[in-house]
Structure formats: C-alpha cells, structure tokens
C-alpha atoms as a PDB file:
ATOM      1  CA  UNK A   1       5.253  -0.117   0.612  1.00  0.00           C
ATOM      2  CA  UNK A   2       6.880  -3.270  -0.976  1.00  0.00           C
ATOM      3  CA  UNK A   3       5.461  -6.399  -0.089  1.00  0.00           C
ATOM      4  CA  UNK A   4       8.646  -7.418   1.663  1.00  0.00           C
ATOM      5  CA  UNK A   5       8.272  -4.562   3.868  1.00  0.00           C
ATOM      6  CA  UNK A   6       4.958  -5.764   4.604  1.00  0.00           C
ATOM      7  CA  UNK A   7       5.543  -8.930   5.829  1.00  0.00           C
ATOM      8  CA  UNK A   8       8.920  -7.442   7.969  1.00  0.00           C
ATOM      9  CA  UNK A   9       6.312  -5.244   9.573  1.00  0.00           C
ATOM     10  CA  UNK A  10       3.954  -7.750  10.030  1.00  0.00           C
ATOM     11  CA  UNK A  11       6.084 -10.263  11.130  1.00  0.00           C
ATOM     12  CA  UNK A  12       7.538  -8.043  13.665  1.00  0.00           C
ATOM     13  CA  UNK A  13       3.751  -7.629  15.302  1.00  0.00           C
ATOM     14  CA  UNK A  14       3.561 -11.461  15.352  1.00  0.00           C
ATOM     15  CA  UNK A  15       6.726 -11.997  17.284  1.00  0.00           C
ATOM     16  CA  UNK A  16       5.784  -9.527  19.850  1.00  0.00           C
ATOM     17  CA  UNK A  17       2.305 -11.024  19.989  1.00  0.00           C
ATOM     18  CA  UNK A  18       3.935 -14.531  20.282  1.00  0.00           C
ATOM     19  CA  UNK A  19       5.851 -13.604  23.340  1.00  0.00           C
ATOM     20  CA  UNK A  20       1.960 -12.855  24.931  1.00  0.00           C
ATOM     21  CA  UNK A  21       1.760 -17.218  25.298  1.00  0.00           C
ATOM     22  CA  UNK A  22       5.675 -17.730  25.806  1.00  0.00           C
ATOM     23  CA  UNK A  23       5.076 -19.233  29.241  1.00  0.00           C
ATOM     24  CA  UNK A  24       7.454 -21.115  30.989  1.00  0.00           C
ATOM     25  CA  UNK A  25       7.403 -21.443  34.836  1.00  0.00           C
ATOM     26  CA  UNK A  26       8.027 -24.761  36.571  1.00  0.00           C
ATOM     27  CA  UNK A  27       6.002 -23.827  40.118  1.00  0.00           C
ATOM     28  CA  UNK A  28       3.014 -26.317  39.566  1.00  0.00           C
ATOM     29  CA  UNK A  29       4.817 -29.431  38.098  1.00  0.00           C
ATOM     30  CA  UNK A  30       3.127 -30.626  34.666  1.00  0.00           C
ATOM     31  CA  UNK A  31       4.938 -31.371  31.503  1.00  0.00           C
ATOM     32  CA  UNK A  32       8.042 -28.351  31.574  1.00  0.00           C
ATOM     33  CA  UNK A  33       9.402 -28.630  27.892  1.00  0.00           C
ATOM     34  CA  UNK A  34       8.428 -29.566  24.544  1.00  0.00           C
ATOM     35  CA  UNK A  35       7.046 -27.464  21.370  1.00  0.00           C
ATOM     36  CA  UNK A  36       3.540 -26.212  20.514  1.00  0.00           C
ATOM     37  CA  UNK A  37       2.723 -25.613  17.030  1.00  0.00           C
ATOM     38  CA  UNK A  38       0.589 -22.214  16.504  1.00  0.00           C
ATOM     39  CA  UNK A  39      -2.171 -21.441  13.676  1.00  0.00           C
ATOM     40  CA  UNK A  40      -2.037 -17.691  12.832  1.00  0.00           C
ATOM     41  CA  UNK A  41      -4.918 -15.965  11.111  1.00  0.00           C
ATOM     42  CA  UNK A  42      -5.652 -12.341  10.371  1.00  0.00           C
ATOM     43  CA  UNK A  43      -9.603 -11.183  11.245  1.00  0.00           C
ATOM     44  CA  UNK A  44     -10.121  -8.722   8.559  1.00  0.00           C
ATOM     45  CA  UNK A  45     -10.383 -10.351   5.361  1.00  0.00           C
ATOM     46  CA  UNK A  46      -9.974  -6.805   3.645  1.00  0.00           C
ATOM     47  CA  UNK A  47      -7.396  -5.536   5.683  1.00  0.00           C
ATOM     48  CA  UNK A  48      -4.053  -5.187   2.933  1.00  0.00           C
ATOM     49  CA  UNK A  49      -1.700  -7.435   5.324  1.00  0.00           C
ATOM     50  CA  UNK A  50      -4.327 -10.471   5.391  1.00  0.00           C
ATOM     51  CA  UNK A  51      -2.920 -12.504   2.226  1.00  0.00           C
ATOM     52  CA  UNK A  52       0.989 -11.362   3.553  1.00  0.00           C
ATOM     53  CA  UNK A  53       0.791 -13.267   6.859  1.00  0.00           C
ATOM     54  CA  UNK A  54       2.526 -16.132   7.884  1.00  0.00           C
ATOM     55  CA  UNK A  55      -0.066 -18.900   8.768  1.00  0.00           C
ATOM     56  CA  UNK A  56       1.605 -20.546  11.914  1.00  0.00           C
ATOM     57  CA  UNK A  57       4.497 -19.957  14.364  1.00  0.00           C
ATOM     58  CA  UNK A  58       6.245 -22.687  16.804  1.00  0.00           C
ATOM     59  CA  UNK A  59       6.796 -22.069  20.330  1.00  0.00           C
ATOM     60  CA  UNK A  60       9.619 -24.330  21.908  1.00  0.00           C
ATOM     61  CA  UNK A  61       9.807 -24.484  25.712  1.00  0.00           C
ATOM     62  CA  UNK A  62      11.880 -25.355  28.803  1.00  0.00           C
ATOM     63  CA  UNK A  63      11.055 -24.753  31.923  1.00  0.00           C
ATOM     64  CA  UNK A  64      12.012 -20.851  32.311  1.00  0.00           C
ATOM     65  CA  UNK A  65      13.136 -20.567  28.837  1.00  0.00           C
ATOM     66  CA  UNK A  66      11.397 -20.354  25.613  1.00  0.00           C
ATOM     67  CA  UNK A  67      11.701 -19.456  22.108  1.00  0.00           C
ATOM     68  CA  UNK A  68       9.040 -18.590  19.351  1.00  0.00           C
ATOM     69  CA  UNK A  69      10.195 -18.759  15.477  1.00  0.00           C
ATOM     70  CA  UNK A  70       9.094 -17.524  12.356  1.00  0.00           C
ATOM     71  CA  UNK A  71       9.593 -17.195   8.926  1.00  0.00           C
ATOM     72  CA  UNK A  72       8.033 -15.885   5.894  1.00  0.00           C
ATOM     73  CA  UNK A  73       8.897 -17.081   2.204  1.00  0.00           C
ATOM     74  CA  UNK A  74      12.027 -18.600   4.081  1.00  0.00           C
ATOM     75  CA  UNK A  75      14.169 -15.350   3.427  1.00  0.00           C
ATOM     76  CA  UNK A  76      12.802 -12.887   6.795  1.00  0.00           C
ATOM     77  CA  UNK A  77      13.386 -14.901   9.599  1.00  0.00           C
ATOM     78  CA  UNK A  78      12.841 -14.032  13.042  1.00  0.00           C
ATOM     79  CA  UNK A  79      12.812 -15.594  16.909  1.00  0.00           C
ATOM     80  CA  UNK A  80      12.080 -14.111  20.082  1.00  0.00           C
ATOM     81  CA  UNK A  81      14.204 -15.928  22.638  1.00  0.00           C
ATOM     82  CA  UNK A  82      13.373 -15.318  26.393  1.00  0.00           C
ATOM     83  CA  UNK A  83      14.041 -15.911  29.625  1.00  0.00           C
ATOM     84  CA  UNK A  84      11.413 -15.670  32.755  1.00  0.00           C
ATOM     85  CA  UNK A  85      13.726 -16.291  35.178  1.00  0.00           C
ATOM     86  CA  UNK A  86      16.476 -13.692  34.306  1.00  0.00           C
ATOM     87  CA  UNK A  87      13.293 -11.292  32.885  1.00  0.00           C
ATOM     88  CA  UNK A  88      14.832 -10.903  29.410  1.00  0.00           C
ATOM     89  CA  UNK A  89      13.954 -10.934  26.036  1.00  0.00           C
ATOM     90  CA  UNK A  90      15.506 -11.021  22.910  1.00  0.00           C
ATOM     91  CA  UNK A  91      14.470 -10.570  19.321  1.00  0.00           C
ATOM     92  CA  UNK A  92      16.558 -11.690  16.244  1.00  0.00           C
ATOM     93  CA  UNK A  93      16.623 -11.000  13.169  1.00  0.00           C
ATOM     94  CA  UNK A  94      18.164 -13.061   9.752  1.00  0.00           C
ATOM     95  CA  UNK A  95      17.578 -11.816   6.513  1.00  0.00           C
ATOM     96  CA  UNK A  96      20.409 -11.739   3.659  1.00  0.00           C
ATOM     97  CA  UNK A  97      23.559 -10.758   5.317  1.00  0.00           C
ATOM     98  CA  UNK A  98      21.980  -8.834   8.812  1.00  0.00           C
ATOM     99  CA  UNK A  99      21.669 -10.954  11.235  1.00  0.00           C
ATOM    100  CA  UNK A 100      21.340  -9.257  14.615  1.00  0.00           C
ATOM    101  CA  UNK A 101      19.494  -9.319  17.919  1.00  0.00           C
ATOM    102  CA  UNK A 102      18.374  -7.033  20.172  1.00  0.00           C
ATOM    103  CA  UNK A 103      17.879  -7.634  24.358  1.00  0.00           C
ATOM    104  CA  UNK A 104      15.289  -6.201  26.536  1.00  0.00           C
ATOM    105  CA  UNK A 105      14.840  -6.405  30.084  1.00  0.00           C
ATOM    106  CA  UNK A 106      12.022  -6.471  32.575  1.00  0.00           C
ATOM    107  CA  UNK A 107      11.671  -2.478  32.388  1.00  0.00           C
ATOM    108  CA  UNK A 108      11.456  -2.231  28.590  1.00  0.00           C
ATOM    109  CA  UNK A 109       9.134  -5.180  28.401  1.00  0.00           C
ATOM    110  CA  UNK A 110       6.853  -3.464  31.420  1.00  0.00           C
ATOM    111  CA  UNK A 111       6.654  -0.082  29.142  1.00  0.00           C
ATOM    112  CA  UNK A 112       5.712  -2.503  25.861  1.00  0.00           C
ATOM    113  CA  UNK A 113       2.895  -3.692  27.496  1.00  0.00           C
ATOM    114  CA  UNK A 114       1.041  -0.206  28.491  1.00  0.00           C
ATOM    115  CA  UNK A 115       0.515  -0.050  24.526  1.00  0.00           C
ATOM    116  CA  UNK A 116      -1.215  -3.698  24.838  1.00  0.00           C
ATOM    117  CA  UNK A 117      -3.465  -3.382  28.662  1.00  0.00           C
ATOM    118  CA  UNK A 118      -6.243  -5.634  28.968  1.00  0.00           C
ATOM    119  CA  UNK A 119      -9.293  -6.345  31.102  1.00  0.00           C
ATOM    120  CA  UNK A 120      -9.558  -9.934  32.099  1.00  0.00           C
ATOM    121  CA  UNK A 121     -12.438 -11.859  33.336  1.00  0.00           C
ATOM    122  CA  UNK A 122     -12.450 -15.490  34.264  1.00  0.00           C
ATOM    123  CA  UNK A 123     -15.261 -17.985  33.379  1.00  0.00           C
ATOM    124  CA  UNK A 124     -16.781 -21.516  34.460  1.00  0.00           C
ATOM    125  CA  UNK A 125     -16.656 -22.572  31.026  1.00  0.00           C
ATOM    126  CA  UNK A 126     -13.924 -25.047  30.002  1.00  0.00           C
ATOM    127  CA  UNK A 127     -13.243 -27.334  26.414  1.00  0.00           C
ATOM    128  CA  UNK A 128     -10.294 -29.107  25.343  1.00  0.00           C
ATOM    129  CA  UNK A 129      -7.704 -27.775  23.480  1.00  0.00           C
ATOM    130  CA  UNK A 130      -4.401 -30.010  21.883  1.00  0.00           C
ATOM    131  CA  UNK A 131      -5.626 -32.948  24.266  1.00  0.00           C
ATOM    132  CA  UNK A 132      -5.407 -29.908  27.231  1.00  0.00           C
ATOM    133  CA  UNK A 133      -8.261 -28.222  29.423  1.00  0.00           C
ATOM    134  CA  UNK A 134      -8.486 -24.850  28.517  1.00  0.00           C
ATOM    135  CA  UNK A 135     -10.019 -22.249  30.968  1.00  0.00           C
ATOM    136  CA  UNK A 136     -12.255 -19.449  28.879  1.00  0.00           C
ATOM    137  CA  UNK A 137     -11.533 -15.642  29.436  1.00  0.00           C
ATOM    138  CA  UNK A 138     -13.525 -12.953  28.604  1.00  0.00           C
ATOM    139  CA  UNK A 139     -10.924 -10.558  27.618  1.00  0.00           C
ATOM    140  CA  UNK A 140     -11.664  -6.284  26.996  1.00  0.00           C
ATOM    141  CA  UNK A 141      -8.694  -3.361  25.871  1.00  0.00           C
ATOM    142  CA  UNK A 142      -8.635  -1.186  28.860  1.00  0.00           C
ATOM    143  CA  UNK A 143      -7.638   1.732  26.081  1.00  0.00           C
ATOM    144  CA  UNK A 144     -10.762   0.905  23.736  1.00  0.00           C
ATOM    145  CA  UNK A 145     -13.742  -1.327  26.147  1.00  0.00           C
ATOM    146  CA  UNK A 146     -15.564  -1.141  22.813  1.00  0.00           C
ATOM    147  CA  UNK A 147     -12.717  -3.929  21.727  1.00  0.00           C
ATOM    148  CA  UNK A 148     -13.526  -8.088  23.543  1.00  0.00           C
ATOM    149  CA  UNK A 149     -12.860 -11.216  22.584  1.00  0.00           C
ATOM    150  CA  UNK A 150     -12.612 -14.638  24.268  1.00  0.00           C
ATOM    151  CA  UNK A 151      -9.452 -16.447  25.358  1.00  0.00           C
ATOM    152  CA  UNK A 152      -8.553 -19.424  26.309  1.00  0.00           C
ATOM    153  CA  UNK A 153      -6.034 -21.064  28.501  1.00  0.00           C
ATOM    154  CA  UNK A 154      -4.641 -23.916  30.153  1.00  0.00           C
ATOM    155  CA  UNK A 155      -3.202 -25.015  33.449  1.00  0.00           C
ATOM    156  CA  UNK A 156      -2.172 -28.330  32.804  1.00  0.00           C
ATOM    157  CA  UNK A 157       1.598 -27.864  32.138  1.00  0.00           C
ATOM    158  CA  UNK A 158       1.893 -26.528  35.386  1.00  0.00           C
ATOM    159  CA  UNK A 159       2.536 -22.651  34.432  1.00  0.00           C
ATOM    160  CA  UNK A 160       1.388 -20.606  36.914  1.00  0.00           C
ATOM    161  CA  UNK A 161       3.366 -17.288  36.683  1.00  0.00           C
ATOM    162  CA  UNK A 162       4.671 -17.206  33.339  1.00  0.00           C
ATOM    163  CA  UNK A 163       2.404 -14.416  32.218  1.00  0.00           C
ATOM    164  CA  UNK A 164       4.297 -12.144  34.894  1.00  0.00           C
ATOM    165  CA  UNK A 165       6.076 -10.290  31.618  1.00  0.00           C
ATOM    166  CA  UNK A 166       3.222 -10.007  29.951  1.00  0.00           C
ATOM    167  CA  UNK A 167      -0.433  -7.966  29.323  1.00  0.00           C
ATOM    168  CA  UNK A 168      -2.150 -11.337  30.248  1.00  0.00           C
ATOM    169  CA  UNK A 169      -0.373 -11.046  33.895  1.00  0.00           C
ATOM    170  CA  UNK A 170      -3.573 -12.259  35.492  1.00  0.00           C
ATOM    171  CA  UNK A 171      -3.775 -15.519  33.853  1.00  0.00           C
ATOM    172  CA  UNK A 172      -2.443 -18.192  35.214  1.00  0.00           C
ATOM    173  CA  UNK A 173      -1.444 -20.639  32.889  1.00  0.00           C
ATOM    174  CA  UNK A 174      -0.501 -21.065  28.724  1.00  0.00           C
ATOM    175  CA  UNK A 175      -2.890 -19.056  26.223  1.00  0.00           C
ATOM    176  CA  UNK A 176      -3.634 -21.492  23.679  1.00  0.00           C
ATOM    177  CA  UNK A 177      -6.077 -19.473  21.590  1.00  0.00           C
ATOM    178  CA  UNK A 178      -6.891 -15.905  21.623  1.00  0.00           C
ATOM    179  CA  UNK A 179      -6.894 -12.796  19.646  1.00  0.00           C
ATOM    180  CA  UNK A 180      -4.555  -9.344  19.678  1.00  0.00           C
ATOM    181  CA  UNK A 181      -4.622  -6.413  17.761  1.00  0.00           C
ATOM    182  CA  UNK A 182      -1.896  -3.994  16.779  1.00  0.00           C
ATOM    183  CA  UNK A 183      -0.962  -1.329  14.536  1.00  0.00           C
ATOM    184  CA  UNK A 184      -4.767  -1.779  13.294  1.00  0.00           C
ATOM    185  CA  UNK A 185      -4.159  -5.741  12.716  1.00  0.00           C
ATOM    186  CA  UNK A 186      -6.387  -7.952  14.199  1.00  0.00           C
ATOM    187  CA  UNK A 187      -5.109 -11.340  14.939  1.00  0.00           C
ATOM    188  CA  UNK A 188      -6.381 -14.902  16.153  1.00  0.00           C
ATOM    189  CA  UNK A 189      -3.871 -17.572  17.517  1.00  0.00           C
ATOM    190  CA  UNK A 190      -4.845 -21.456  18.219  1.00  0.00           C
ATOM    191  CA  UNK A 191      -2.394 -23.627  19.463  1.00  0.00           C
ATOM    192  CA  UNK A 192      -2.904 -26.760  16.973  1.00  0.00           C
ATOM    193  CA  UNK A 193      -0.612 -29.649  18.505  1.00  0.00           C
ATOM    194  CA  UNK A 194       2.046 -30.253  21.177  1.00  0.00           C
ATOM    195  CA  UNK A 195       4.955 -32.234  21.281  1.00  0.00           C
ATOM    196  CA  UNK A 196       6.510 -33.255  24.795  1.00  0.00           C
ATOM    197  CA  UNK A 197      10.146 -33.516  23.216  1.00  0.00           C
ATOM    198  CA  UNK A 198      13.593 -33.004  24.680  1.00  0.00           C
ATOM    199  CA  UNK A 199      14.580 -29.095  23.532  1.00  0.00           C
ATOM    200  CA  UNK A 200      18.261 -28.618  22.810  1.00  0.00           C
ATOM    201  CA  UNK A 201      19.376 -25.808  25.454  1.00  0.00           C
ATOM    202  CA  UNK A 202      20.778 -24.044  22.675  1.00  0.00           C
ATOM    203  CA  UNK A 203      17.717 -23.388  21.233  1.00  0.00           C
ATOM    204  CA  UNK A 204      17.291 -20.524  23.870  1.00  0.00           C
ATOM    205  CA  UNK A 205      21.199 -19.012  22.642  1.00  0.00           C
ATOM    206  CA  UNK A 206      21.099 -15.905  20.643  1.00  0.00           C
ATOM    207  CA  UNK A 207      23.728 -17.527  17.557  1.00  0.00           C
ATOM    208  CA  UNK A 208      27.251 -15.851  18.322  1.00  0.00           C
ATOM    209  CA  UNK A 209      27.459 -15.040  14.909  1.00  0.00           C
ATOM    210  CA  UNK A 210      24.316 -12.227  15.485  1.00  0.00           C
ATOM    211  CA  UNK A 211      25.236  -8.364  16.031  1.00  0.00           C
ATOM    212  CA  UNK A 212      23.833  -7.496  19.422  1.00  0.00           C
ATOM    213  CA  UNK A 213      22.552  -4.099  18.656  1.00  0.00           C
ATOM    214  CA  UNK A 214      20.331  -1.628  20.650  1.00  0.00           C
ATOM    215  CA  UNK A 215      16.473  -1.434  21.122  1.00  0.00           C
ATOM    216  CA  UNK A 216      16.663   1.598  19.172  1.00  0.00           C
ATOM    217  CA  UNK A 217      18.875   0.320  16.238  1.00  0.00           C
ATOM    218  CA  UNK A 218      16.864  -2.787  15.905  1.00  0.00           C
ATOM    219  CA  UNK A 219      13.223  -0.404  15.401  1.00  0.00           C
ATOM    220  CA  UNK A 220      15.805   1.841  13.186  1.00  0.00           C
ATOM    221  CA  UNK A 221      16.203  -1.457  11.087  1.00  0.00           C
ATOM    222  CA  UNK A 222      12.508  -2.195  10.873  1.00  0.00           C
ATOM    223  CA  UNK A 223      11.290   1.477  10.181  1.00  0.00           C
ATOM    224  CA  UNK A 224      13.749   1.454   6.868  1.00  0.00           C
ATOM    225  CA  UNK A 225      11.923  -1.337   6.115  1.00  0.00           C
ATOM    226  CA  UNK A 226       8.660   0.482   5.921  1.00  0.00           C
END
C-alpha cells in the first residue's frame, strides 16, 4: 500500500472519530460557537500508520452545527460537516480534481455506531482542561471488555445532548480528551485550546462545486485507495 493510501485510510478513521466530540446543542446556555483545536496521537508506536498521521484536527462550532477539518501534506483534504438538529452528516472529500461529498442521515449514522459501542461509567473526579472542567469517564468496548480507557468531558458550553448521534450517547457534554480504536488503530485526542470566535455559517455548507455522491460510491472511492 502506497503511503498516500495510507494516510487516505487513516484520515478517513480520524474524521469518523472526530464526529465522536462534534457536539453542538444549545439546551444548557454556555458559550454556543467558536473553534477547538485537537492534538491527535496514535498509541502504538510500532503500529505502520503511527509516523503517517496527521497530528491535530480543528473542530468549528455553532450551536447545532459543526464542522471538523483535516488535512494531510496539504494535498488529501477532508471535513465532516454536520448537523444535530436536522440529524445529518456529511463527509467531503478534496484531493486533485475529486472533490465530492457524501450525506448520511440519522439511520446510517445509528448502524455506524454498532461497529464503535461502548460502556460508560461516570466518576467524581474532575481537572481542567483548555481553561474548562472536565468530568472523567471510565470508558470499556462492549464488543472487547478486555479494551478501557479514561475520558474526559466537559459541561461548561452548555451541551447537553449533542452526543445523541453518537457511541458516547450517555455523556452529556463535549469530549475533550479520550481515546478510539478502529481498523486496529488506536488513537488519543486532547482538545489543546479554544477560541470563542464568530463562525461564518458557511462553514457548515458542503461547497456547490462538490459531487454529491452516494454512501456507497464515496467507500468505493476510499477502497481504490487501498
């Protein structure tokens, strides 16, 4: 496998992990848009992806909207642009001359997630995180209990639901450092700052000039990449 094709594939993982702390819900007040800047390590020093991946992602939020970007060596770029309220999601996808997106609603996102179920457990214990009080979780894979790590999260930008897409449906608030695994890739995310900045409202568009193409086209795309 090229090394391209190993940071498509990788990349691809990231976004979907991303979309785990894409919270936006306004039902408790607190700060309801601005961008939080994400460090991204891999666990296993020896596993052959560790040197390939991208080292931080940027989440940019508005109320029920949000949008998580990456890029790699500038040339594989990809976004996952959602919306809570309206229960979609969309991943796009820019590199040379394909640029295309593909939209998933609540149903597709629900089946996703059986890949991804967790055990949650909520703790006392509490630190601060980006200036934020983060809540600890103890967190196990319901498919593998040999699998746990701790989580943490916060309630302070008044988030309540906004996990109600995701594996983490039980927390209630923004995950601002855990860990996920996937396709054999362990991976740890810490949110390192936050920004409480006006976000342009097209930041949550899909660009008119991207091909809207199916769920299964858009896995066709990344499975030639392999």
């Amino acid at each position: 496998m090229t090394t391209f094709k190993f940071i498509s594939k990788y990349l691809t993982v990231l976004a979907a992990v991303l979309f785990l702390n894409s919270c936006v819900s306004d039902k408790s007040g607190g700060n309801e848009e601005g961008i939080i800047e994400f460090e991204t390590k891999a666990i296993d020093e020896q596993h052959p992806l560790y040197g390939l991946a991208p080292s931080s992602a940027t989440l940019k939020y508005k109320k029920e909207k949000f949008a998580i970007e990456m890029s790699t060596m500038g040339m594989f770029n990809t976004a996952i642009i959602g919306d809570t309220k309206a229960k979609t999601v969309a991943q796009t996808v820019k590199f040379m001359d394909i640029k295309q997106a593909c939209i998933e609603n609540e149903k597709d996102i629900i089946t996703d997630n059986l890949d991804f179920a967790l055990n949650i457990e909520e703790t006392k214990e509490t630190k601060k995180i980006i200036g934020l009080k983060a809540h600890k979780i103890k967190v196990t894979m319901a498919n593998n209990p040999t699998i746990t790590f701790d989580a943490w999260y916060t309630k302070d930008l008044g988030m309540e639901d906004c996990n109600s897409l995701n594996p983490y449906s039980q927390v209630k608030g923004v995950l601002l450092d855990y860990r996920v695994k996937k396709m054999g890739l362990e991976m740890h995310f810490i949110a390192k700052s936050i920004k409480k900045v006006e976000v342009p409202e097209n930041t949550f568009e899909i660009p008119a000039s991207m091909k809207i193409v199916s769920k299964e086209e858009m896995a066709k795309f990344f499975a030639n990449l392999q």
